[in-house]
C-alpha atoms as a PDB file:
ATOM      1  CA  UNK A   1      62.239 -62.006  16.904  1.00  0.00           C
ATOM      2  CA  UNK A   2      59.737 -64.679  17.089  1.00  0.00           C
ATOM      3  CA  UNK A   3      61.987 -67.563  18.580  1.00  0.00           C
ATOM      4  CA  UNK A   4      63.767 -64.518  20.644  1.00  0.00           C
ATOM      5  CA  UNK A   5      60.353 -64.101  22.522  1.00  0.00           C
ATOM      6  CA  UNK A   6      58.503 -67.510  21.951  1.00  0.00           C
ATOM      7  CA  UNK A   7      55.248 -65.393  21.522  1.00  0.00           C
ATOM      8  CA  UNK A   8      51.880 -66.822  21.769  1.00  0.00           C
ATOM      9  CA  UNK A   9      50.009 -64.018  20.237  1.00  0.00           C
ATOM     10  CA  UNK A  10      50.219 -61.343  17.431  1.00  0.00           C
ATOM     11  CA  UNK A  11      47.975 -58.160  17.836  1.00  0.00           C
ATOM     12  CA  UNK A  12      47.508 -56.427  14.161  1.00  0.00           C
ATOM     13  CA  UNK A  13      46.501 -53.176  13.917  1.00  0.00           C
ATOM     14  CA  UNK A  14      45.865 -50.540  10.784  1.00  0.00           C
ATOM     15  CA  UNK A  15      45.675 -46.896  10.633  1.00  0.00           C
ATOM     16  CA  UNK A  16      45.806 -44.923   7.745  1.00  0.00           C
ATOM     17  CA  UNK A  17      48.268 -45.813   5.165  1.00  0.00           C
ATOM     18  CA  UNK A  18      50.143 -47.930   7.887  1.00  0.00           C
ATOM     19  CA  UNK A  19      49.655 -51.513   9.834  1.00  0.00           C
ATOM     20  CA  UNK A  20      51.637 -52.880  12.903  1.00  0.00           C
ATOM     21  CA  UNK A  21      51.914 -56.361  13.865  1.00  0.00           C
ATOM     22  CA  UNK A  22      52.793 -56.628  17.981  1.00  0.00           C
ATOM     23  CA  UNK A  23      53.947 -60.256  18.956  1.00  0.00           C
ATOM     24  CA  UNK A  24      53.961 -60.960  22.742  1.00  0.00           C
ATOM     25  CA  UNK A  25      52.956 -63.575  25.524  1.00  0.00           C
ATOM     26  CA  UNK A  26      51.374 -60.801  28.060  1.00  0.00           C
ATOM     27  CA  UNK A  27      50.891 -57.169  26.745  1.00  0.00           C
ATOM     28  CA  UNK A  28      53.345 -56.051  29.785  1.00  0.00           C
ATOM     29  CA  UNK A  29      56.157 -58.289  29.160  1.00  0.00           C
ATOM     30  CA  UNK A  30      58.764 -58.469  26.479  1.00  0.00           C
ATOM     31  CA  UNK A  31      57.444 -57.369  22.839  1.00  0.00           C
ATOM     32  CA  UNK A  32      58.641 -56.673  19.743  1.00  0.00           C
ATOM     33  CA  UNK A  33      56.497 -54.746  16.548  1.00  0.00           C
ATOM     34  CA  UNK A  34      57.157 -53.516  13.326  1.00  0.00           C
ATOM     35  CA  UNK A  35      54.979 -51.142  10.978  1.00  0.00           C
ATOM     36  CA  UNK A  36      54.767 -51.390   7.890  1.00  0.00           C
ATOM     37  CA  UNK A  37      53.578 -49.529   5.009  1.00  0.00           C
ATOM     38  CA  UNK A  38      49.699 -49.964   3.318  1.00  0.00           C
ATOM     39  CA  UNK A  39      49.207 -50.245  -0.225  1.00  0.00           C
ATOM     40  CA  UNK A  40      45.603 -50.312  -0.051  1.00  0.00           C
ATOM     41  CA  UNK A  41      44.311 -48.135   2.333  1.00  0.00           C
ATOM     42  CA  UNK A  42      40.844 -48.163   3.546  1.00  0.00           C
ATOM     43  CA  UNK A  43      39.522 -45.447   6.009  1.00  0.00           C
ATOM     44  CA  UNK A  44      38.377 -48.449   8.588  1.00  0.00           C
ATOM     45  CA  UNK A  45      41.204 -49.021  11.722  1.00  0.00           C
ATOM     46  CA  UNK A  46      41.199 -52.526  12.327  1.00  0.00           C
ATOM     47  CA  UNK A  47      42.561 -54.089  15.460  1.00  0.00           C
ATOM     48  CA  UNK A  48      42.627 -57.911  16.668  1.00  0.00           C
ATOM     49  CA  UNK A  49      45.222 -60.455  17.640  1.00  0.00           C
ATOM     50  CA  UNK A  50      45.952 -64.076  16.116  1.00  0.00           C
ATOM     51  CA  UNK A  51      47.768 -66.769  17.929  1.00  0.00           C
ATOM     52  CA  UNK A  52      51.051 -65.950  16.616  1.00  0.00           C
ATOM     53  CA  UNK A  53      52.395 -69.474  15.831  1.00  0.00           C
ATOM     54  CA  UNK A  54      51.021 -68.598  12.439  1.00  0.00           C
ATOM     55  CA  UNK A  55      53.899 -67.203  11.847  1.00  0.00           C
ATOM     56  CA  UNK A  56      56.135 -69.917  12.659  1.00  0.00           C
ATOM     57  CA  UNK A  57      56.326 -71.983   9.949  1.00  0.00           C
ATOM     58  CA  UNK A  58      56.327 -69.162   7.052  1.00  0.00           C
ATOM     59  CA  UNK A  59      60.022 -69.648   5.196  1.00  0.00           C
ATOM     60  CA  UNK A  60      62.284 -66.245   6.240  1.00  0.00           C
ATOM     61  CA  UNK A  61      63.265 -63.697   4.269  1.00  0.00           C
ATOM     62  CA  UNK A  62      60.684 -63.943   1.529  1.00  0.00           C
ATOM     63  CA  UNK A  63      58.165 -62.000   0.396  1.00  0.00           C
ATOM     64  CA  UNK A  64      54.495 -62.041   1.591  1.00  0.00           C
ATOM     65  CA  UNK A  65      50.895 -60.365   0.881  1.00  0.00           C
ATOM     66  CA  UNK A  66      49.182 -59.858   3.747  1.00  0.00           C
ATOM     67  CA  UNK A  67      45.122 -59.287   3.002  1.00  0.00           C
ATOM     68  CA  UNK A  68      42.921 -58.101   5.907  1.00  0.00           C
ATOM     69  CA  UNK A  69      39.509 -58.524   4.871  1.00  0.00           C
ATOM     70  CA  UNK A  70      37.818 -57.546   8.523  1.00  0.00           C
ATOM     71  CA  UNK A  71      39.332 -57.566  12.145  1.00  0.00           C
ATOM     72  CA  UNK A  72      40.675 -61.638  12.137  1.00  0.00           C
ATOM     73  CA  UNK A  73      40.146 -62.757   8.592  1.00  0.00           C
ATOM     74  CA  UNK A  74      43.632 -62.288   7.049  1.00  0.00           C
ATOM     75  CA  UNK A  75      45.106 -64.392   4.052  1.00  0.00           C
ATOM     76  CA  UNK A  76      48.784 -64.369   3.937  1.00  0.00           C
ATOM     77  CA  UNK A  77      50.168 -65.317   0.562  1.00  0.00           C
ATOM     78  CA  UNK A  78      53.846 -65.990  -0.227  1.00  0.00           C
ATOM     79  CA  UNK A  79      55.057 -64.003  -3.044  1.00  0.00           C
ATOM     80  CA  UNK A  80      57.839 -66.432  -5.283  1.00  0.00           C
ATOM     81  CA  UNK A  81      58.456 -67.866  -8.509  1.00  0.00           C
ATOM     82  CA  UNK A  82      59.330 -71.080  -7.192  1.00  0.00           C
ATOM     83  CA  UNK A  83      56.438 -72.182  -3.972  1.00  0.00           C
ATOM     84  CA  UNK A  84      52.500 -71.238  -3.839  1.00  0.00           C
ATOM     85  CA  UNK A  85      51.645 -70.473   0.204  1.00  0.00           C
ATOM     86  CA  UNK A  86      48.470 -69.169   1.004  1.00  0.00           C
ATOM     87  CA  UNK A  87      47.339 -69.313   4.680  1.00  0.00           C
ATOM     88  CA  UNK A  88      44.395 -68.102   6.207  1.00  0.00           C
ATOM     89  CA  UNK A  89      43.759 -67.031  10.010  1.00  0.00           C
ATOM     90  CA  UNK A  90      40.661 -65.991  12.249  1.00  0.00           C
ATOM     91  CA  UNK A  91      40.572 -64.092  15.486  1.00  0.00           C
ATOM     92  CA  UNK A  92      40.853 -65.005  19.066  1.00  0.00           C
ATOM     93  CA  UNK A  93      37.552 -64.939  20.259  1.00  0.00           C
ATOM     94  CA  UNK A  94      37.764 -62.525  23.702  1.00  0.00           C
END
């Protein structure tokens, strides 16, 4: 969905056992999200966006740990036997 809507943002949010990532250029235009389920819940709802060309480069299909430590400080890790990935993001400051 990424190259479908050449998004310059990602907006992550978290809510109970759940967490959302929104990509998008504009918050009214085109958009796509997905939620996904938490393994670790904590009882604080976090919400902030990334630029979402973080996502770009990531290899498809794989699997990936996402840790949120506070609104903007995520560490994405790639999950497989064969490649170590570990990239870490910050907020857009509003």
């Amino acid at each position: 969905m990424i190259n479908l809507i050449k998004p310059k943002k990602a907006q992550i949010t978290t809510k109970g056992n759940k967490a959302t990532i929104k990509i998008f250029n504009n918050l009214h235009d085109n958009t796509f999200e997905k939620t996904f389920k938490v393994d670790n819940i904590t009882d604080k709802e976090i919400d902030f966006v990334i630029f979402s060309d973080t996502f770009d480069q990531f290899p498809m299909k794989r699997n990936y740990v996402f840790e949120i430590k506070e609104n903007g400080f995520v560490k994405i890790s790639l999950v497989d036997e064969n490649m170590s990935l570990d990239v870490y993001t910050a907020r857009i400051k509003s």
